[in-house]
Protein backbone atom coordinates (compact mmCIF):
# COMPACT_ATOMS: atom_id res chain seq x y z
CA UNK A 1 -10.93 11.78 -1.42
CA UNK A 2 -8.93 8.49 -1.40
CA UNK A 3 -8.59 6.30 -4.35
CA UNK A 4 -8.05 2.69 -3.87
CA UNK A 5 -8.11 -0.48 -5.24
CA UNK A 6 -11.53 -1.99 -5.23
CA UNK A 7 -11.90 -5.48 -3.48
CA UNK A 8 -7.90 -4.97 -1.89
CA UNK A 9 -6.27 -5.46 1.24
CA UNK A 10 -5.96 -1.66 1.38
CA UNK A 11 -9.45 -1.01 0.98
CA UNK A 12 -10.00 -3.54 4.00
CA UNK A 13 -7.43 -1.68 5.72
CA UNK A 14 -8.75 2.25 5.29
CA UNK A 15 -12.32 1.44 6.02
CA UNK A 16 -11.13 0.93 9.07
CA UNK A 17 -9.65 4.33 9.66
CA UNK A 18 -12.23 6.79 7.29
CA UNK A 19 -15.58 7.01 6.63
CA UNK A 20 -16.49 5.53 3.56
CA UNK A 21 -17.48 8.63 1.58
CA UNK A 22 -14.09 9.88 1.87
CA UNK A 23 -12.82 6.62 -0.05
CA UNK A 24 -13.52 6.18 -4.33
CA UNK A 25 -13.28 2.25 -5.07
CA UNK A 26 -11.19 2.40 -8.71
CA UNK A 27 -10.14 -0.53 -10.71
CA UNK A 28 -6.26 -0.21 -11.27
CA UNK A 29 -6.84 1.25 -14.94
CA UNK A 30 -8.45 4.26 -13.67
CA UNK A 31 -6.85 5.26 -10.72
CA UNK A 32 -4.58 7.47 -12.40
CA UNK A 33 -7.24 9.56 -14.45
CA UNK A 34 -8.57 9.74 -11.05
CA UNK A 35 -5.91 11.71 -10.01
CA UNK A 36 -5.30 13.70 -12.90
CA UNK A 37 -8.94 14.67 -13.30
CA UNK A 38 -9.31 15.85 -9.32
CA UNK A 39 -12.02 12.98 -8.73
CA UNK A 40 -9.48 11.82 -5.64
CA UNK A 41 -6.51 13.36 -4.31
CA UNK A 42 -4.75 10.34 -3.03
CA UNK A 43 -3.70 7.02 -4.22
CA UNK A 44 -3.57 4.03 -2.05
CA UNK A 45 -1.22 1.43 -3.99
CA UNK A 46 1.51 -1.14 -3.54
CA UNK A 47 2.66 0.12 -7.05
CA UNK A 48 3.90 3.62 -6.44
CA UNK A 49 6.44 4.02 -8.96
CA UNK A 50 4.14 2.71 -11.51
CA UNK A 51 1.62 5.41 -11.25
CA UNK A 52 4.06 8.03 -10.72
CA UNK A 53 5.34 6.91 -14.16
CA UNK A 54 2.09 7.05 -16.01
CA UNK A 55 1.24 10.27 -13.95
CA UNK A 56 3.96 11.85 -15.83
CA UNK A 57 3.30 10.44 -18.68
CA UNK A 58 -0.10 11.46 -18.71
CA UNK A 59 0.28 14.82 -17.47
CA UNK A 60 3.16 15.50 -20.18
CA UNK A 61 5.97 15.79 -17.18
CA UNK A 62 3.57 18.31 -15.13
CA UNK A 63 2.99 17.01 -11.87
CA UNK A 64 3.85 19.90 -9.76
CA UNK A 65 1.90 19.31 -6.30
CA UNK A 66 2.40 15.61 -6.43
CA UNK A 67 4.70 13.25 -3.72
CA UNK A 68 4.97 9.53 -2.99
CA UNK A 69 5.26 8.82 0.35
CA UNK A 70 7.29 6.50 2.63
CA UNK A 71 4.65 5.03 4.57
CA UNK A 72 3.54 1.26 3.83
CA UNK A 73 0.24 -0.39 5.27
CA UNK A 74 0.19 -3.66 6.09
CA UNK A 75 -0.52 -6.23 3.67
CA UNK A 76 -1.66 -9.48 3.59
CA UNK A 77 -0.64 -11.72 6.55
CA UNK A 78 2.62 -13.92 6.94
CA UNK A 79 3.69 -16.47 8.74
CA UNK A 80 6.53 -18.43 8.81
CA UNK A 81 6.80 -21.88 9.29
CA UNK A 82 9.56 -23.96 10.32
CA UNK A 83 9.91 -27.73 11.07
CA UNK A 84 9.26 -29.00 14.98
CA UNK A 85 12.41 -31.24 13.98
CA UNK A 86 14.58 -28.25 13.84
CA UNK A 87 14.63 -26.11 17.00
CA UNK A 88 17.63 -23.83 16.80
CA UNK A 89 16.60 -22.19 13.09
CA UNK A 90 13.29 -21.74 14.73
CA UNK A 91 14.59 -19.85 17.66
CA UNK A 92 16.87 -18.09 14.82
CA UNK A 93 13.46 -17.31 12.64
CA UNK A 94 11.16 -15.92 15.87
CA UNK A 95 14.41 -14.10 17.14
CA UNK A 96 14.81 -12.29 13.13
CA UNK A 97 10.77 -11.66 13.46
CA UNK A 98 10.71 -10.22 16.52
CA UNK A 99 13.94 -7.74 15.75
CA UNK A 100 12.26 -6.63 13.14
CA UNK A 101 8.90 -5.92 14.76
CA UNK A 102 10.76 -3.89 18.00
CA UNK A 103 12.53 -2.53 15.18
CA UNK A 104 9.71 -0.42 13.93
CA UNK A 105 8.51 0.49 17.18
């Protein structure tokens, strides 16, 4: 089961992808008992390293089965915005964008 934030972008984002009884809605305070107790086997977070911390902590250093990984979802929508007046660092901001966006591809 997946543990994630209740009421988060992330939660938004895996309902699209699983069914809901394979997701656990956690406040942030729990999540990590969560974990350590078996109730989910996955964390969903935008604060890795802080769990990872307290995971150790909690577990007194054990945490032998346990990864972070290097996958990000998307989270909440950007935009940028430049002045009409100034044409060229426009061009200059939707050319960085859309490097960036072929870049991942």
């Amino acid at each position: 089961r997946i543990c994630v934030g209740t009421d988060t972008t992330h939660q938004d984002i895996l309902t699209q992808y699983f069914p809901s009884d394979f997701m656990v809605g956690v406040s942030f305070d729990n999540m990590t008992a969560y974990l350590l107790n078996g109730t989910c086997n996955v964390l969903v977070t935008d604060s890795p390293d802080y769990f990872l911390e307290e995971i150790v902590r909690e577990a007194n250093g054990t945490v032998d089965g346990l990864s972070v990984g290097d996958k990000f979802l998307e989270m909440e929508p950007l935009a940028a915005v430049t002045r009409q007046s100034d044409r060229e660092f426009s061009d200059v901001v939707n050319w960085v964008i859309n490097s960036m966006k072929y870049a991942e591809a």
